[in-house]
C-alpha atoms as a PDB file:
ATOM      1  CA  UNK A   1     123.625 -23.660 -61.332  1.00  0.00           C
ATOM      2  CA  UNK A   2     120.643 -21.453 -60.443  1.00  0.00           C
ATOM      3  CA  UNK A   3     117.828 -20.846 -62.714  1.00  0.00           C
ATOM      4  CA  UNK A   4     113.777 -21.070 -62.825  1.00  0.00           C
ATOM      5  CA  UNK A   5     112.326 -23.362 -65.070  1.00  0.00           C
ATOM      6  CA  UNK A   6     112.863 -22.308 -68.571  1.00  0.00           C
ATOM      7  CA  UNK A   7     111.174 -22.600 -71.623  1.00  0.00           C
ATOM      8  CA  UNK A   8     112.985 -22.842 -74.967  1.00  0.00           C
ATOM      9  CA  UNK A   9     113.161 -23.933 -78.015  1.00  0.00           C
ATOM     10  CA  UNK A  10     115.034 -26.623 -79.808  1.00  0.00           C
ATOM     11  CA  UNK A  11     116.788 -25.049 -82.547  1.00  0.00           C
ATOM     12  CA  UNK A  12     116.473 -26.169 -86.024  1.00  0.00           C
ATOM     13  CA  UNK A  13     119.023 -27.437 -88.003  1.00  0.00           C
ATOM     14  CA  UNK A  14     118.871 -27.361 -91.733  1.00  0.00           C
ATOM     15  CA  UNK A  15     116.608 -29.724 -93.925  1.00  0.00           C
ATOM     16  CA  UNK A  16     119.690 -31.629 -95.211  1.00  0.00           C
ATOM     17  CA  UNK A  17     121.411 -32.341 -91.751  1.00  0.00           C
ATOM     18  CA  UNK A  18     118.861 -33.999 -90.616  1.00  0.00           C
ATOM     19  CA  UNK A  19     119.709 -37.859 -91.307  1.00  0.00           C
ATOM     20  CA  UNK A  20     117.416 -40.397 -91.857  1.00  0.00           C
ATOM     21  CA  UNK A  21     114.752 -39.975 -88.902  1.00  0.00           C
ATOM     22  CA  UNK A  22     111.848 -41.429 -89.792  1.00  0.00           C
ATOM     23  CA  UNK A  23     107.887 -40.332 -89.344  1.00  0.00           C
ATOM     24  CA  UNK A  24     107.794 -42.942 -86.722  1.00  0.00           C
ATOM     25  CA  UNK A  25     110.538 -42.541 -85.060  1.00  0.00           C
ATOM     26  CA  UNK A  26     111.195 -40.611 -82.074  1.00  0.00           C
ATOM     27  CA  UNK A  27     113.708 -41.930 -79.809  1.00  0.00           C
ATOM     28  CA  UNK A  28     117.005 -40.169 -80.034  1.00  0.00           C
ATOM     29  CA  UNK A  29     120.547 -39.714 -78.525  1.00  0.00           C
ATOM     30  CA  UNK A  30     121.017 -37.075 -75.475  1.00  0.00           C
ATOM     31  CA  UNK A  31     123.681 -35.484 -75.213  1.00  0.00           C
ATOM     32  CA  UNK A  32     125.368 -33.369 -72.417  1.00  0.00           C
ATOM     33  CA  UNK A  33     127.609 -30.831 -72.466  1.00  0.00           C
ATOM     34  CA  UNK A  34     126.149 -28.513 -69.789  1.00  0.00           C
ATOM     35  CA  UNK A  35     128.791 -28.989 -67.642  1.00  0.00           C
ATOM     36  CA  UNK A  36     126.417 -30.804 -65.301  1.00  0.00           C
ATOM     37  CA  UNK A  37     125.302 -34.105 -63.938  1.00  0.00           C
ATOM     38  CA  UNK A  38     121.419 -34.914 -65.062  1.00  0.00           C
ATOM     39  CA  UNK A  39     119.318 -37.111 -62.961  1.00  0.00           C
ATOM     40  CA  UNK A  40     116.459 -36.959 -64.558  1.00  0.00           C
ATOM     41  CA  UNK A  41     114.825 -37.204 -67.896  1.00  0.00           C
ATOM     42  CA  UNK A  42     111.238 -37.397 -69.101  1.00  0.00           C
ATOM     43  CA  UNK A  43     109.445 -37.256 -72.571  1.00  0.00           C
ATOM     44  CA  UNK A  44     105.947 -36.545 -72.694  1.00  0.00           C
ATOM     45  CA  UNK A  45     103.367 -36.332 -75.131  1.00  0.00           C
ATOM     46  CA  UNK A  46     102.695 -32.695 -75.731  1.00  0.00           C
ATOM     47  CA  UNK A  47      99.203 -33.468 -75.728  1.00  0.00           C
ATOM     48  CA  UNK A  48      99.915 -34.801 -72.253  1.00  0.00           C
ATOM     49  CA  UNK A  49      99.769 -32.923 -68.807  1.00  0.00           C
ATOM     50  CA  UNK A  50     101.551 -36.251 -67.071  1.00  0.00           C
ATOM     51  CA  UNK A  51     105.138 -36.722 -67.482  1.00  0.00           C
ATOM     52  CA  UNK A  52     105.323 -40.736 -66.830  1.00  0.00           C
ATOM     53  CA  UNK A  53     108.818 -42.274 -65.534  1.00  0.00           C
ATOM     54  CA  UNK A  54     111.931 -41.006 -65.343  1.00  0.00           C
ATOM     55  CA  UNK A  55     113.656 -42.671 -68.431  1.00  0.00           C
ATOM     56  CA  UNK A  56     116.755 -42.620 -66.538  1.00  0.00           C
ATOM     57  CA  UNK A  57     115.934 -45.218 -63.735  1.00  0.00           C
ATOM     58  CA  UNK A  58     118.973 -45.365 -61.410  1.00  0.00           C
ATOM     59  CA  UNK A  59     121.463 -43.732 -63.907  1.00  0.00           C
ATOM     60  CA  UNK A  60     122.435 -40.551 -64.116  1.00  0.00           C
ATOM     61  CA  UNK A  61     124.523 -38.324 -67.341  1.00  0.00           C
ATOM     62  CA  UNK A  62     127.800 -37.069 -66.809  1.00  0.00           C
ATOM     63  CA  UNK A  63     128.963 -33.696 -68.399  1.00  0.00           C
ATOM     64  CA  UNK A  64     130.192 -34.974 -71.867  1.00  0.00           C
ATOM     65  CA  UNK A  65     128.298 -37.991 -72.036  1.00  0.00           C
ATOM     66  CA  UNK A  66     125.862 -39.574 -73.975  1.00  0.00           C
ATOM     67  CA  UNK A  67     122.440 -42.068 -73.797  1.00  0.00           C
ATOM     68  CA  UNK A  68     119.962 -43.396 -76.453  1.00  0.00           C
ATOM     69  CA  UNK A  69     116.447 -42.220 -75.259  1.00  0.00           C
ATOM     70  CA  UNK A  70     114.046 -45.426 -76.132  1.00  0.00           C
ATOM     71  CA  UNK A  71     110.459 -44.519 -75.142  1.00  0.00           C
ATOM     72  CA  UNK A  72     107.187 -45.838 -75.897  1.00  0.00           C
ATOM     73  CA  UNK A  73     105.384 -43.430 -78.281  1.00  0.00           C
ATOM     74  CA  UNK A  74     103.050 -44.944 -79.780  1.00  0.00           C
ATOM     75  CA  UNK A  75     104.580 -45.461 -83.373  1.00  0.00           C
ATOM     76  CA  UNK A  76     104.010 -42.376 -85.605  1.00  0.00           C
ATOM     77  CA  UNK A  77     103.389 -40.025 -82.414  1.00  0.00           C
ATOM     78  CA  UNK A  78     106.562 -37.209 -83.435  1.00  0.00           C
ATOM     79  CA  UNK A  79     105.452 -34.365 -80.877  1.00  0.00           C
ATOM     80  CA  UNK A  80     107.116 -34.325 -77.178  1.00  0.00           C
ATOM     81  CA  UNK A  81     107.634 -32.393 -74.509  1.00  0.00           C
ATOM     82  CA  UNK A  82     111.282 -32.960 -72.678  1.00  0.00           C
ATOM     83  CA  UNK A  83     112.940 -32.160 -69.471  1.00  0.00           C
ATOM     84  CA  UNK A  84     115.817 -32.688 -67.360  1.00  0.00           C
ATOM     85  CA  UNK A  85     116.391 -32.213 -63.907  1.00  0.00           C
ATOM     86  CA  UNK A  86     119.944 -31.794 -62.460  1.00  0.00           C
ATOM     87  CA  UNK A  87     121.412 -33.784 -59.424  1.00  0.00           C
ATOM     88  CA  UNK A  88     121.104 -29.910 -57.778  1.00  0.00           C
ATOM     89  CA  UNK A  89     116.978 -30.452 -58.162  1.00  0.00           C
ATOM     90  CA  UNK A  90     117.058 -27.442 -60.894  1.00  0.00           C
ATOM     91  CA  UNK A  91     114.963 -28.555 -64.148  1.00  0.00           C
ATOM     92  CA  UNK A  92     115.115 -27.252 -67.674  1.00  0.00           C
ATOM     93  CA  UNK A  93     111.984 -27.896 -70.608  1.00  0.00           C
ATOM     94  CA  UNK A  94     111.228 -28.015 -74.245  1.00  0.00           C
ATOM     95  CA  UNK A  95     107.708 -27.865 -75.602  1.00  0.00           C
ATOM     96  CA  UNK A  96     106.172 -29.361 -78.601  1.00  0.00           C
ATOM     97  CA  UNK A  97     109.576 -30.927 -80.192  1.00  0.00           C
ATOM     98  CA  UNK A  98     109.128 -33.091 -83.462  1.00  0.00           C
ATOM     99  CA  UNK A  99     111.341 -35.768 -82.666  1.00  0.00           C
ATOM    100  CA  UNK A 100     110.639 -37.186 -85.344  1.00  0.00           C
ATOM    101  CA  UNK A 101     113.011 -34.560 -87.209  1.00  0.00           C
ATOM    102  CA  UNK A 102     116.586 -35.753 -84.674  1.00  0.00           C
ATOM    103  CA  UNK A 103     118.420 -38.129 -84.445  1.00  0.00           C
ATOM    104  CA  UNK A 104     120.347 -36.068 -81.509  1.00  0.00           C
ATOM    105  CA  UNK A 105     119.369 -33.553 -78.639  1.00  0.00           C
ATOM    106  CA  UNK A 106     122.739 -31.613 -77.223  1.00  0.00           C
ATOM    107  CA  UNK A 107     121.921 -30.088 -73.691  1.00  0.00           C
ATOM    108  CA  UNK A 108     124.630 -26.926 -73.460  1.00  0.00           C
ATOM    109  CA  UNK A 109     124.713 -24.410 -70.634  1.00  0.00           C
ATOM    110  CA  UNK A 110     125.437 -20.762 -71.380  1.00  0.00           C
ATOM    111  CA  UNK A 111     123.775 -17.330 -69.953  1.00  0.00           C
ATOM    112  CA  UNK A 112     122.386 -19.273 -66.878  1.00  0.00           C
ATOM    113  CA  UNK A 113     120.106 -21.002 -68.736  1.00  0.00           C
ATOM    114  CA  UNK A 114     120.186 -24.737 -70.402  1.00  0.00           C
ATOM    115  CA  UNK A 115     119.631 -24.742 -74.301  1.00  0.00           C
ATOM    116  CA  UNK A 116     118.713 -27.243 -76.468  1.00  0.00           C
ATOM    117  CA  UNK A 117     119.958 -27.852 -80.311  1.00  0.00           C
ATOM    118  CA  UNK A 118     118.669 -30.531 -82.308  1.00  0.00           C
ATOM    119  CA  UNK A 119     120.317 -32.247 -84.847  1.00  0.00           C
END
């Protein structure tokens, strides 16, 4: 997999799909399918230049696997930044996600790039 860092955006899923996120809650469930084995993830504040930790400590995620993200963010914060880096060192990002709005990210890989859908 070869491909610069890419910006995109989390696509929105209709009003009534959405579950029962609440205003204060932004940890959610990430989910692979890019056919790839991620290292690496970090959420940020999008206010934030600084990334922090990787969430992932010494685990990694398997192509068709699964992990509750549980972060610190600071009770109603809903706006992130997120990105993954693959056990290859090649990285994808998201800007300004409300997180508040998932309950589940799904990483999929398709046209050389890494796309994120939000559900």
């Amino acid at each position: 997999m070869h491909f610069s860092k890419t910006l995109l955006v989390v696509a929105a899923i209709s009003a009534g799909l959405l579950g029962s996120a609440s205003a204060s809650d932004a940890d959610f469930k990430l989910v692979n399918k890019t056919g790839y084995q991620i290292d690496n993830v970090y959420v940020g504040a999008h206010s934030s230049d600084s990334w922090g930790k990787d969430i992932m400590g010494k685990s990694s995620l398997g192509d068709d696997e699964a992990v509750n993200i549980t972060f610190p963010h600071g009770g109603s914060a809903c706006m992130f930044d997120i990105k993954v880096k693959y056990n290859d060192g090649d990285e994808a990002e998201w800007s300004n996600i409300n997180l508040c709005e998932y309950e589940k990210i799904s990483l999929y890989w398709k046209n050389k790039q890494t796309t994120a859908v939000g559900e």
